[in-house]
Protein backbone atom coordinates (compact mmCIF):
# COMPACT_ATOMS: atom_id res chain seq x y z
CA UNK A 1 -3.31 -5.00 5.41
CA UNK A 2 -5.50 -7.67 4.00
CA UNK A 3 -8.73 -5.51 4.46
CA UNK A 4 -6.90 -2.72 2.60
CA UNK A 5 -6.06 -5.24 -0.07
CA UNK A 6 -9.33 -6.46 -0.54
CA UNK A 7 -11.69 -3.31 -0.23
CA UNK A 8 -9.32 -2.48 -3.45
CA UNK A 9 -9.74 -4.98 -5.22
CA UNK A 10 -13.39 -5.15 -4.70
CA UNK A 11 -13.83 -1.22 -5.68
CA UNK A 12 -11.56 -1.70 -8.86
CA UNK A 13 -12.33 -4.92 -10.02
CA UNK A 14 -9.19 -5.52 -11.94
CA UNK A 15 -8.16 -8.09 -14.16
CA UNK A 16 -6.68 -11.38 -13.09
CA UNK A 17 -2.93 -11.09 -13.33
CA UNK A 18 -2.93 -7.79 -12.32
CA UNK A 19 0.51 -7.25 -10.62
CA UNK A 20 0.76 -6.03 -7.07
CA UNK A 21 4.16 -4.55 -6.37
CA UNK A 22 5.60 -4.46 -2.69
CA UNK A 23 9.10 -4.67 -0.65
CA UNK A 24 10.35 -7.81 0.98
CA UNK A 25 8.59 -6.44 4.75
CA UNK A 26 7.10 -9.16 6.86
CA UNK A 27 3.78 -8.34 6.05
CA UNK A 28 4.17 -9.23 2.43
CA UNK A 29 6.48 -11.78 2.45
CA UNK A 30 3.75 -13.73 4.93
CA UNK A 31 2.11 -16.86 3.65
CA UNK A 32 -1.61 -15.17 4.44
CA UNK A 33 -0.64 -11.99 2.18
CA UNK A 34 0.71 -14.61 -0.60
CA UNK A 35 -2.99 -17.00 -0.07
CA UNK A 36 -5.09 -13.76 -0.40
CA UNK A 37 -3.18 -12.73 -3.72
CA UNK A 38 -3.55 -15.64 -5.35
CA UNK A 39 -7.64 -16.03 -4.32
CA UNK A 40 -7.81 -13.11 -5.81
CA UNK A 41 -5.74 -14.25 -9.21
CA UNK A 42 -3.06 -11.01 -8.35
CA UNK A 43 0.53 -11.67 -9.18
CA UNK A 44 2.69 -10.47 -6.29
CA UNK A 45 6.39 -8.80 -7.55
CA UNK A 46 8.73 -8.29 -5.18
CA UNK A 47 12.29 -6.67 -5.90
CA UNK A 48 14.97 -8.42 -4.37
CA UNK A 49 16.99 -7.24 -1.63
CA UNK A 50 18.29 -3.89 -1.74
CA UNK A 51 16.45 -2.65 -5.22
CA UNK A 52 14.32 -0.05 -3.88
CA UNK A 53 13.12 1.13 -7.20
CA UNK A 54 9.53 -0.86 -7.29
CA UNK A 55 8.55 1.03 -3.91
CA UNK A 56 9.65 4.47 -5.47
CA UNK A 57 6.36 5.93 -6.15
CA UNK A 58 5.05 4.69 -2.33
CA UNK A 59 7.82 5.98 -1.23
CA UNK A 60 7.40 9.45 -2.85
CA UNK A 61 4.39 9.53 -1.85
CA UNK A 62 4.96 9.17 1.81
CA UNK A 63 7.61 11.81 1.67
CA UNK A 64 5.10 14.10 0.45
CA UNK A 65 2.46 12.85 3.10
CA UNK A 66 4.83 13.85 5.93
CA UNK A 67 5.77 17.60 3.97
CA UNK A 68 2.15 18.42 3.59
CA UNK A 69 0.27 17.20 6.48
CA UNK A 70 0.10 18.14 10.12
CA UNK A 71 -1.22 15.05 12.28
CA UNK A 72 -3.41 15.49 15.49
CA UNK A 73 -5.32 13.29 17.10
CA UNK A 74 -5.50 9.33 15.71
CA UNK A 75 -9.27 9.93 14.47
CA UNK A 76 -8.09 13.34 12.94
CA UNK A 77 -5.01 11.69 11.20
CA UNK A 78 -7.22 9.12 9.99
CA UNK A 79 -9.65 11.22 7.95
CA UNK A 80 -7.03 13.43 6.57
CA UNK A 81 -5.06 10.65 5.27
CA UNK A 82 -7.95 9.75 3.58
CA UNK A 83 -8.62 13.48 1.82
CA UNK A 84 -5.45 13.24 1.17
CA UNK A 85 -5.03 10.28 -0.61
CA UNK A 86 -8.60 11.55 -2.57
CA UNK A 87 -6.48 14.82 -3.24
CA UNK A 88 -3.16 12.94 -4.43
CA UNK A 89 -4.84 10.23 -6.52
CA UNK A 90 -7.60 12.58 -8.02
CA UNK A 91 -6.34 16.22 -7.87
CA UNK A 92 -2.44 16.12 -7.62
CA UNK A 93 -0.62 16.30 -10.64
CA UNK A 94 2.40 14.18 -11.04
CA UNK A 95 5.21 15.25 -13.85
CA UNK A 96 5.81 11.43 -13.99
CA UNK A 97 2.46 11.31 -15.23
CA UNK A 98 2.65 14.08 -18.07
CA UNK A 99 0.89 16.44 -14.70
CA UNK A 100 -2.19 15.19 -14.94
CA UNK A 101 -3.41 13.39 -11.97
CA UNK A 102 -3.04 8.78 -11.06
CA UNK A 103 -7.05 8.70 -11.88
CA UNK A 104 -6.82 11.00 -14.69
CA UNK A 105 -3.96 9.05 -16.46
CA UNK A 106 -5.74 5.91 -15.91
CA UNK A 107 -8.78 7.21 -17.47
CA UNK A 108 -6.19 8.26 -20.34
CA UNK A 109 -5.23 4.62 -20.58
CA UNK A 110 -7.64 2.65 -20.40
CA UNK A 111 -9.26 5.19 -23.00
CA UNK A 112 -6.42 4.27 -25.47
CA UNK A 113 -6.67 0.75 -24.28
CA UNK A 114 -10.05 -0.05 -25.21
CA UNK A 115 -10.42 2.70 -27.46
């Protein structure tokens, strides 16, 4: 998890105070989780118990992971999560989004943003 956390962080460089959302699992909730977020100046949200609505898009997300994917072998399932994630973050269009794609709309933004 940690590895994950910080391989993003050092590919995206954002801002300090950027806010990581996550559920109350074990993993976050863990002192070393809560240490590495705050070396890296991130601002961890949780929702409380119950309030699933901060993990929605995750959630989605898996849902569609499990429609659109057949799983083989471990070495298999790895590199096809990993085209798919590409696909879903670069490709996929997502009507939350106005159907343009995650990297596309944050291209958008940060467009406006900075102008």
């Amino acid at each position: 998890m940690s590895d994950s956390l910080i391989r993003a962080f050092l590919l995206e460089e954002p801002k300090e105070g950027l806010i990581i959302y996550s559920d109350q699992g074990s993993k976050y909730s863990s002192k070393e989780y809560s240490n590495i977020l705050k070396k890296l100046g991130l601002v961890q949200s949780m929702s409380r118990y119950g309030n699933c609505y901060d993990n929605a898009v995750i959630e989605s997300f898996h849902v569609y992971l499990k429609k659109e994917m057949v799983l083989v072998t471990k070495r298999y399932m790895r590199a096809m999560i990993f085209d798919y994630i590409e696909f879903y973050n670069k490709e996929r269009r997502h009507s939350f989004l106005g159907n343009v794609s995650p990297v596309e709309f944050e291209k958008l933004h940060k467009k406006l943003v900075l102008g």
